[in-house]
Each structure stands twice: as structure tokens, then as C-alpha cells.
C-alpha atoms as a PDB file:
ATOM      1  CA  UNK A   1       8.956   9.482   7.725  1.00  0.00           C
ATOM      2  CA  UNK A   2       9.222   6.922   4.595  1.00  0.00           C
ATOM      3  CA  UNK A   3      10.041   4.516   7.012  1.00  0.00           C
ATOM      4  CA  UNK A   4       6.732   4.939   8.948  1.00  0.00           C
ATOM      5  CA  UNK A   5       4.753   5.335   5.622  1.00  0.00           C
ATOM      6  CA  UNK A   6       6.187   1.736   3.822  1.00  0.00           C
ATOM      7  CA  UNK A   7       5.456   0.290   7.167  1.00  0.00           C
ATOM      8  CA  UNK A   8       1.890   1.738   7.610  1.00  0.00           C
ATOM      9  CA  UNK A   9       0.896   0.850   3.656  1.00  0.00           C
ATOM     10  CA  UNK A  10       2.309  -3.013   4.321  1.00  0.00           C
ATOM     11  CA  UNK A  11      -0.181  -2.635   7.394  1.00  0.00           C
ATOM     12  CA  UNK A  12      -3.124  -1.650   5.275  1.00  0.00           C
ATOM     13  CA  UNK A  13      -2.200  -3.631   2.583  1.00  0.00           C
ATOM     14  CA  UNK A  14      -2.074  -7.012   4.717  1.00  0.00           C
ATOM     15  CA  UNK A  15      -5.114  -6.285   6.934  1.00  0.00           C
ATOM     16  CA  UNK A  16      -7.509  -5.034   3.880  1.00  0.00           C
ATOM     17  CA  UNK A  17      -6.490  -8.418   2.242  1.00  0.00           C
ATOM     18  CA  UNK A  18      -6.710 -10.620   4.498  1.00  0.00           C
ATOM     19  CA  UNK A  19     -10.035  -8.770   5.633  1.00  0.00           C
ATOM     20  CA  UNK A  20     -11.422  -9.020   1.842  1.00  0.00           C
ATOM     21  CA  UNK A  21     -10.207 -12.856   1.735  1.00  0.00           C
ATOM     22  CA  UNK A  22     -12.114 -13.641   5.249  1.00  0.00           C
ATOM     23  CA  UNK A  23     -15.072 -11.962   3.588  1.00  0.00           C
ATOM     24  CA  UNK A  24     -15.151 -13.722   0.710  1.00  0.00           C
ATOM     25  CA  UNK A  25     -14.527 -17.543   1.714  1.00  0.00           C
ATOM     26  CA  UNK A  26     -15.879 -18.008   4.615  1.00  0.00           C
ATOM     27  CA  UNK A  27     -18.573 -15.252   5.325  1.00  0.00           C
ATOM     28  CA  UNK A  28     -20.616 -14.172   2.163  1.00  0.00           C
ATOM     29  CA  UNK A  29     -20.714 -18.059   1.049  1.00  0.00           C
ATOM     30  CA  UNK A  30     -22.224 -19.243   4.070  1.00  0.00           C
ATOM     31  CA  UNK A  31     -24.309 -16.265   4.253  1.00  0.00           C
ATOM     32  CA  UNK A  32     -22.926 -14.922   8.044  1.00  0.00           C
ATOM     33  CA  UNK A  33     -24.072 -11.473   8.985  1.00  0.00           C
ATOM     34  CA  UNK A  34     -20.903 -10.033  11.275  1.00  0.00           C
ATOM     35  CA  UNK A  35     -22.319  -6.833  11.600  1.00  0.00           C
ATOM     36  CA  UNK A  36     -20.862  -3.574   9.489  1.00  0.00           C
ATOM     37  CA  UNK A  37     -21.448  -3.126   5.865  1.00  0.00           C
ATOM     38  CA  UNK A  38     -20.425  -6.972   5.259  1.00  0.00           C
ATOM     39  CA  UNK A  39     -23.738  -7.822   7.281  1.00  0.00           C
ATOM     40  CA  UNK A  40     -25.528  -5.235   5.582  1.00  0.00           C
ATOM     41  CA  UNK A  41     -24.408  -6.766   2.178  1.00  0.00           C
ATOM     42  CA  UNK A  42     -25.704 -10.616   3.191  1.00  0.00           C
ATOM     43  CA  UNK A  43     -28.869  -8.565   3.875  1.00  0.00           C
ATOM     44  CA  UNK A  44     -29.800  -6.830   0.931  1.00  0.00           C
ATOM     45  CA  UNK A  45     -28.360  -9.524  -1.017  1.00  0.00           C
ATOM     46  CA  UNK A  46     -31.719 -11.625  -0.363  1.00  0.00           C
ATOM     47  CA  UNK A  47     -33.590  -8.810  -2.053  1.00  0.00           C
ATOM     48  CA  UNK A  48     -31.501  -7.190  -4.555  1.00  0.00           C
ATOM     49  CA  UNK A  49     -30.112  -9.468  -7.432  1.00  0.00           C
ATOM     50  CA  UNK A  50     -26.195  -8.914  -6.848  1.00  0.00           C
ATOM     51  CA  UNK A  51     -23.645 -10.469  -5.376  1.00  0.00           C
ATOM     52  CA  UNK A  52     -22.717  -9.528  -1.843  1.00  0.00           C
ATOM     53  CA  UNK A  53     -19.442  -8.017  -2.899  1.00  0.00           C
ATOM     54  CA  UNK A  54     -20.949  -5.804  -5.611  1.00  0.00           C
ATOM     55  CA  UNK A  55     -23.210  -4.221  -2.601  1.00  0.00           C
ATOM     56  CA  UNK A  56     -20.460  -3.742  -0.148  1.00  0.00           C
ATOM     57  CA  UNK A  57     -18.342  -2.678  -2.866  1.00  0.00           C
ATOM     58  CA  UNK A  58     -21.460   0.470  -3.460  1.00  0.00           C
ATOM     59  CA  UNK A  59     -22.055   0.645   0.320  1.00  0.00           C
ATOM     60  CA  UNK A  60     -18.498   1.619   0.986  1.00  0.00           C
ATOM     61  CA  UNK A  61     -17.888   4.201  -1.912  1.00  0.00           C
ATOM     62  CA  UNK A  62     -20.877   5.898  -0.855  1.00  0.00           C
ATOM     63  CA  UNK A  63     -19.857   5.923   2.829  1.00  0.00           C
ATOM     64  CA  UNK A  64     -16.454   7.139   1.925  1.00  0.00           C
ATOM     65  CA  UNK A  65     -18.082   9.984   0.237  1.00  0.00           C
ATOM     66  CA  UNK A  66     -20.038  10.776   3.152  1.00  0.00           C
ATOM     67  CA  UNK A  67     -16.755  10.584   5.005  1.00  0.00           C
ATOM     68  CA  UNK A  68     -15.142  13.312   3.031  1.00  0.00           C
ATOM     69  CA  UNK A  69     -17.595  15.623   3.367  1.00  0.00           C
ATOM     70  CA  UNK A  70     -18.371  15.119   7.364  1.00  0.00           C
ATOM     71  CA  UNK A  71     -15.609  14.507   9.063  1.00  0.00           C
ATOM     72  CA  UNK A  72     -12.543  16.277   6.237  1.00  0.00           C
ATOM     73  CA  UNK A  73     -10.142  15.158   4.160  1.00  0.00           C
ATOM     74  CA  UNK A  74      -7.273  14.903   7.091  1.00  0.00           C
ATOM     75  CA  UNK A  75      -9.349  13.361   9.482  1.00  0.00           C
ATOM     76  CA  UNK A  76     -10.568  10.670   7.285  1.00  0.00           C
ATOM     77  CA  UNK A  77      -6.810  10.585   5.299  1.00  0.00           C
ATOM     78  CA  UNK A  78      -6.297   6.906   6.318  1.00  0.00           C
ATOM     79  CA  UNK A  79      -9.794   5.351   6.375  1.00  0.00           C
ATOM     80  CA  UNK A  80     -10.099   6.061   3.068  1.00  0.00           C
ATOM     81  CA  UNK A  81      -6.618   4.242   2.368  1.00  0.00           C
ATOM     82  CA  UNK A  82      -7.742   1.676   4.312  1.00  0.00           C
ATOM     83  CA  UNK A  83     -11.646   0.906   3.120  1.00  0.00           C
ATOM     84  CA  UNK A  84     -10.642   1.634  -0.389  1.00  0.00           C
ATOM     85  CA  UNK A  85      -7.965  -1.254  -0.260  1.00  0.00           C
ATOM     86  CA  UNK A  86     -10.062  -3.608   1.395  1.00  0.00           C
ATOM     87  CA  UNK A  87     -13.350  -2.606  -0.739  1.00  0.00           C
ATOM     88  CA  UNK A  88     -11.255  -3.135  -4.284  1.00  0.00           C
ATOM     89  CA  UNK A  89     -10.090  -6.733  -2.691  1.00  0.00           C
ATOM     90  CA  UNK A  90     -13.403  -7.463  -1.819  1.00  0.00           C
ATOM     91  CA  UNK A  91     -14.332  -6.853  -5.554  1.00  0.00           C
ATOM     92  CA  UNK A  92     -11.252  -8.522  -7.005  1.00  0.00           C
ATOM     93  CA  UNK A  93     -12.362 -11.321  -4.675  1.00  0.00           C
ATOM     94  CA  UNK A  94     -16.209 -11.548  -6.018  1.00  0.00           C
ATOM     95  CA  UNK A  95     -15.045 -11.637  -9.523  1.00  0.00           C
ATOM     96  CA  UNK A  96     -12.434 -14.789  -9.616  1.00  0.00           C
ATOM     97  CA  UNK A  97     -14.078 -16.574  -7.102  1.00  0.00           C
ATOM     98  CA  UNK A  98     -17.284 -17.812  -7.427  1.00  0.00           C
ATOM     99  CA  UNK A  99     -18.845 -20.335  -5.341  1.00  0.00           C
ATOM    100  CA  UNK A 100     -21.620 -22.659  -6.039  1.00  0.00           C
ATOM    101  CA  UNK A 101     -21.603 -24.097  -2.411  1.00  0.00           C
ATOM    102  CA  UNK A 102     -19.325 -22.716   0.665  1.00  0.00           C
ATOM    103  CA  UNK A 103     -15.785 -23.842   0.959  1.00  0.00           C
ATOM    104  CA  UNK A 104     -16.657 -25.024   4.565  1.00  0.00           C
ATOM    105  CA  UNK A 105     -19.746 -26.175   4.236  1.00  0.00           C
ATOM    106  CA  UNK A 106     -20.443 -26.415   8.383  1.00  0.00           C
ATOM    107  CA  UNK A 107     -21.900 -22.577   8.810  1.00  0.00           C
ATOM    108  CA  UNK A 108     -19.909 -22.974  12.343  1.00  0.00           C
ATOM    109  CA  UNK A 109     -16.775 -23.074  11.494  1.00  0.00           C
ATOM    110  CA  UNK A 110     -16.959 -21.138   8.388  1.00  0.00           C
ATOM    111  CA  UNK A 111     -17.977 -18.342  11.365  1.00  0.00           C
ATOM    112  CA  UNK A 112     -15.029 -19.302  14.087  1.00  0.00           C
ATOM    113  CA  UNK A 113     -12.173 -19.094  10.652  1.00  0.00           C
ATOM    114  CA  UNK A 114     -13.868 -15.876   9.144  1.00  0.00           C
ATOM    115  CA  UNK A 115     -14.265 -13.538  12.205  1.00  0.00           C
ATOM    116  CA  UNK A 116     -11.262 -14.862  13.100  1.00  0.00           C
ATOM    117  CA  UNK A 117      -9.548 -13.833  10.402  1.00  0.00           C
ATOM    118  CA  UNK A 118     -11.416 -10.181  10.332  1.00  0.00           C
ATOM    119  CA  UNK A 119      -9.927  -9.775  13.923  1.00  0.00           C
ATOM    120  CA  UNK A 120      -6.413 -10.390  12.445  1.00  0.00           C
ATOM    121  CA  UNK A 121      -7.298  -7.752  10.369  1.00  0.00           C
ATOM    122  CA  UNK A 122      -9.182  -4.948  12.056  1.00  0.00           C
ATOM    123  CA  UNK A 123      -6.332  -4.891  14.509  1.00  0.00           C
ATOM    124  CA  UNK A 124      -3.344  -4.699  11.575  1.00  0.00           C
ATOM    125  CA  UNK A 125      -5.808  -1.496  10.500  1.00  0.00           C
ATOM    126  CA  UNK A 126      -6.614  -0.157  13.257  1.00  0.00           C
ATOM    127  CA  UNK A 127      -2.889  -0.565  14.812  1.00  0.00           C
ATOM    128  CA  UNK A 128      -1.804   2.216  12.296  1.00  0.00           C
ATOM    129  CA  UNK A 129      -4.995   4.365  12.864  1.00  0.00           C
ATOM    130  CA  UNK A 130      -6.809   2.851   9.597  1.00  0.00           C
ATOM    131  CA  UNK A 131      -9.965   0.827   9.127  1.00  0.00           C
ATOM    132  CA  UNK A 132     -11.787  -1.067   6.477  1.00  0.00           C
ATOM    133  CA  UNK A 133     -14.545   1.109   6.623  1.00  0.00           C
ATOM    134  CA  UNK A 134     -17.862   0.512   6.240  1.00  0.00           C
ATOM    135  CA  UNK A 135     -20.028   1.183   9.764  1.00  0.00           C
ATOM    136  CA  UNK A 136     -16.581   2.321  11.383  1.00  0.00           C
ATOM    137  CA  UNK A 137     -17.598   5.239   8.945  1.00  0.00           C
ATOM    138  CA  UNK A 138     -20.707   6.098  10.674  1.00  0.00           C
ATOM    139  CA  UNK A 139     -18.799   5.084  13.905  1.00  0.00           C
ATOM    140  CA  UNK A 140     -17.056   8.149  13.917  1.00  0.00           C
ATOM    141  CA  UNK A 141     -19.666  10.461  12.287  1.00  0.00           C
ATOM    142  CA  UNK A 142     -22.005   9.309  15.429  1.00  0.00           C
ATOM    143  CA  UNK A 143     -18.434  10.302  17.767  1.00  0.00           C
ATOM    144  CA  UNK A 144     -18.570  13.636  15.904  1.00  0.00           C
ATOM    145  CA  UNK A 145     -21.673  15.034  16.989  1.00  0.00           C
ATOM    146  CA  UNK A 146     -22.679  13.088  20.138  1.00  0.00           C
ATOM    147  CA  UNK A 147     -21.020  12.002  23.653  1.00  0.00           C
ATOM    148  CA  UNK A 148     -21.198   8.056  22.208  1.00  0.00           C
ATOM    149  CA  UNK A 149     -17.723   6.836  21.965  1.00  0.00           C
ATOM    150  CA  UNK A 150     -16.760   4.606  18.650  1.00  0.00           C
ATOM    151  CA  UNK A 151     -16.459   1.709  20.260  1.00  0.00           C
ATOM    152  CA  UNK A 152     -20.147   1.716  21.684  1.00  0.00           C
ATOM    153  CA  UNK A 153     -21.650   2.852  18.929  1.00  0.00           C
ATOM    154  CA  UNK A 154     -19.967   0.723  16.848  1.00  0.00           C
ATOM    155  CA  UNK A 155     -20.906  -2.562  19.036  1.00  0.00           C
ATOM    156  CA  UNK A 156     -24.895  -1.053  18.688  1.00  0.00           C
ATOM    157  CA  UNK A 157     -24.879  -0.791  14.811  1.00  0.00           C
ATOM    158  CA  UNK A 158     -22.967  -4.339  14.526  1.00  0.00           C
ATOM    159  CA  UNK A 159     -25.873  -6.044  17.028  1.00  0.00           C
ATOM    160  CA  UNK A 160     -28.974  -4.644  15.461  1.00  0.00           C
ATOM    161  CA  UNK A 161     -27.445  -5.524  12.055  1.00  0.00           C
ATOM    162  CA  UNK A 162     -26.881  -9.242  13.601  1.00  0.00           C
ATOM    163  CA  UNK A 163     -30.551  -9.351  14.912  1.00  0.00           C
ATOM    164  CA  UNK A 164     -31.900  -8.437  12.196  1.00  0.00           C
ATOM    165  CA  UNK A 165     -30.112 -10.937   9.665  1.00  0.00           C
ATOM    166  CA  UNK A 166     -30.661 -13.456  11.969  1.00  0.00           C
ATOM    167  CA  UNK A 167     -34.484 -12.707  12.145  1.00  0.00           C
ATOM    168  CA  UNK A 168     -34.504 -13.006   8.093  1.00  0.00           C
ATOM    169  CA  UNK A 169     -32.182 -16.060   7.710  1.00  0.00           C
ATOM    170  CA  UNK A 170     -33.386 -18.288  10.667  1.00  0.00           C
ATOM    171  CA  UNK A 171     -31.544 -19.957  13.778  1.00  0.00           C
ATOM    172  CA  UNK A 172     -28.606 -21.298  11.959  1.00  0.00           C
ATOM    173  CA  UNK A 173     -27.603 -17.981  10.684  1.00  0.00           C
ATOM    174  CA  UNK A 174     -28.450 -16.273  13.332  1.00  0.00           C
ATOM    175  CA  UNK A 175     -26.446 -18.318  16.146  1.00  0.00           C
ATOM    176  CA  UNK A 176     -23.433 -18.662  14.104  1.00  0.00           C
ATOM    177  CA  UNK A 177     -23.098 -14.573  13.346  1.00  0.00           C
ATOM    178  CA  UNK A 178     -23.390 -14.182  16.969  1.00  0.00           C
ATOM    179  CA  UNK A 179     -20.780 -16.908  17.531  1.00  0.00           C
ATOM    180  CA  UNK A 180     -18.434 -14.865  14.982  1.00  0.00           C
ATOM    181  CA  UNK A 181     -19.394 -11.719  16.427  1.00  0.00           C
ATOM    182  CA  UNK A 182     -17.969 -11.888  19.220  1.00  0.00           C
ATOM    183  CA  UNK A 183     -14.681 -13.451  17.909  1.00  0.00           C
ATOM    184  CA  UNK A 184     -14.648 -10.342  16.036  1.00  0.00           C
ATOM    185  CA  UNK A 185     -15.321  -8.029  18.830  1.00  0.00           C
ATOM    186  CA  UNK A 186     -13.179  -9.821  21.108  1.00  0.00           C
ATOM    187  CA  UNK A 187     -10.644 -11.133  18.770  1.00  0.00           C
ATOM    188  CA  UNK A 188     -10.021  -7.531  17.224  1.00  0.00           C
ATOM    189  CA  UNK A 189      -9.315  -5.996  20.618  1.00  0.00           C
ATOM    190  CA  UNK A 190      -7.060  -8.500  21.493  1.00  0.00           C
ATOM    191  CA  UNK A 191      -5.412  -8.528  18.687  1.00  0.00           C
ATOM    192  CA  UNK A 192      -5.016  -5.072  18.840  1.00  0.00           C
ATOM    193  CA  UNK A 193      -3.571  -4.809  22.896  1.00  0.00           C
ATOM    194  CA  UNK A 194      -0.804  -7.452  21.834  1.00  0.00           C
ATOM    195  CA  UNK A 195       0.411  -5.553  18.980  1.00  0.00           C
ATOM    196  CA  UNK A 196       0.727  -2.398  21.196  1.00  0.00           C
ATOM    197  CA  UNK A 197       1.918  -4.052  23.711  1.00  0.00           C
ATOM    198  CA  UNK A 198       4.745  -6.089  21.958  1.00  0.00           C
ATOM    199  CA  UNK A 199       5.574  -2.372  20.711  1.00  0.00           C
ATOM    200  CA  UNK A 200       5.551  -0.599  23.923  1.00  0.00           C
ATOM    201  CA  UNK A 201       8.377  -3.232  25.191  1.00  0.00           C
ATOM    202  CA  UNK A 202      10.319  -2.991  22.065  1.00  0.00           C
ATOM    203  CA  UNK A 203      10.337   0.814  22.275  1.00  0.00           C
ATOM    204  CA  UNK A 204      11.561   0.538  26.337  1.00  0.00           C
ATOM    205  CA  UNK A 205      14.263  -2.034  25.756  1.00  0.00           C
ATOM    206  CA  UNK A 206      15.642  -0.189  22.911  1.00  0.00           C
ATOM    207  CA  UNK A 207      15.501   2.822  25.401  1.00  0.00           C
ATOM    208  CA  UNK A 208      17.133   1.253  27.435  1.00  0.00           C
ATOM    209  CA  UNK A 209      19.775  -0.324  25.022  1.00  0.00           C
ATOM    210  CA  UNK A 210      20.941   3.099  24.356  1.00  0.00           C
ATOM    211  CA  UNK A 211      21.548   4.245  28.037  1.00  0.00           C
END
């Protein structure tokens, strides 16, 4: 049991890290709208004067609040591990590093490296039943009282967030968040099947070690 627990905080640890880092140099600097509550964040963050982590930092407290109360405290045990790690990264993040231009300044790439990245990620999260949180928040309050499974409902939410950046932030923006979108969709799951997978034959040859 210890075992599984050290090995499912490195997990969360890692991926809400590495998700934050994504986020913060190469995404919110080049102003890419992935979907989710980072999307939401590049948004608002033409209207409201804060920076895009501040936002997704209050975006995701209130959603894990929501969280609590809808779906229960056991239920919602390791999203909240998950989202709080990755949303106090994400702040850590926007306070030491500020940038006056984007570390890659072609919006293109800066997309391909970030969502890449965020796949990494979601998958580490999601491969011990965590997530960053955000939209996979109202993901699963959606699952709760409808017949729309996470994943669509999830892949909705994270296009009309996309269209509607894109609409506000013109063709540039709008082609590369698509571009890293589907890296991320894509990316994520595949991520995700190799992990299992590499698991699945580790468990059977060890089975099969101890005949």
C-alpha cells in the first residue's frame, strides 16, 4: 500500500510539473488556447488585468470546490491531489518567470513542444486515476448526471473553448491551438495506451516468472 502511494504521488508530482512548466513556457506566452481552464485563462486574460496563471490559479480552486460538493470527497480524492499540484506549479511558475516576449517566438512550435508536453502529462495523471483539473472537473460532473461519457464531453468543452479563442485572437492563434489540440488529444491517449500497455506485459511476464 505505501508502495503504490510513493509511486502514485511521484506520478502526480511529475505530470502536474511538467503540465505547469508546458503551461507556462510555451502556451500562456504565445497566447495558445488548448482548450480546459488553460484556454479559458488566455481568454479572460484579454479582458481582465492578470496574468494567465493568476486566473487559472482562481478557476481551478473554485472548480475544486465545486468538485467537493458534487461529486464527494472519495470520488474526487485524487483530482484534487492532482489539480492542486499542478495549479500551485502553475502559480510558482507565473511568479519567477516572467516573460516580456515568448521563449519560442514561432507560435507553431511553441504549440507542437507545449501540447506535447501536456500529453506527457495528462497521461502520467491520468495513468494513476488523477488529473490536473480544470474542465476534466466539469468532465465528470456532466458524466454524473447525463449518458455523455468524459471523454466526449470533454473533447466538446475543449473545441468550443478553441473556437472561441481563436475567433478573439485571429488566424494565427487560432490555427496553431488547433494544431496543439490535437497533439493533446491524441498525444494524451497515446501516451496513456503505452503506459498501460508496457504494464500489462510487465505484470504477465512476472506471472509467468513465478510459474
Amino acid at each position: 500500500m505505501n508502495k503504490k502511494l510513493i509511486h502514485d504521488t511521484v506520478f502526480m508530482l511529475l505530470g502536474g510539473f511538467l503540465y505547469a512548466f508546458a503551461t507556462c513556457f510555451f502556451i500562456f506566452p504565445s497566447s495558445i488556447i488548448l482548450g480546459g481552464t488553460s484556454g479559458i485563462s488566455v481568454m479572460l486574460n484579454f479582458f481582465i488585468p492578470f496574468s494567465a496563471g493568476s486566473i487559472i490559479t482562481a478557476i481551478n480552486i473554485l472548480l475544486m470546490i465545486l468538485a467537493f460538493f458534487i461529486l464527494g470527497k472519495a470520488s474526487a480524492s485524487k483530482t484534487f491531489v492532482g489539480s492542486i499540484i499542478t495549479t500551485l506549479a502553475i502559480k510558482l511558475f507565473d511568479i519567477f518567470f516572467v516573460f516580456s516576449e515568448p521563449p519560442v517566438s514561432n507560435p507553431y512550435i511553441s504549440s507542437i513542444i507545449g501540447a506535447s508536453l501536456i500529453a506527457i502529462a495528462t497521461a502520467m495523471l491520468l495513468y494513476v486515476d488523477s488529473s490536473s483539473g480544470g474542465t476534466d472537473i466539469i468532465a465528470l460532473i456532466i458524466n454524473k448526471f447525463s449518458k455523455m461519457n468524459i471523454g466526449t464531453s470533454l473533447l466538446v468543452s475543449d473545441i468550443l473553448i478553441v473556437i472561441i479563442g481563436g475567433v478573439l485572437s485571429g488566424l494565427t492563434v487560432a490555427i496553431s491551438s488547433i494544431i496543439g489540440l490535437v497533439i493533446k488529444a491524441l498525444g494524451a491517449n497515446l501516451f496513456l495506451y503505452i503506459a498501460v500497455e508496457t504494464k500489462r506485459r510487465r505484470v504477465l511476464k512476472n506471472h509467468e516468472k513465478a510459474k
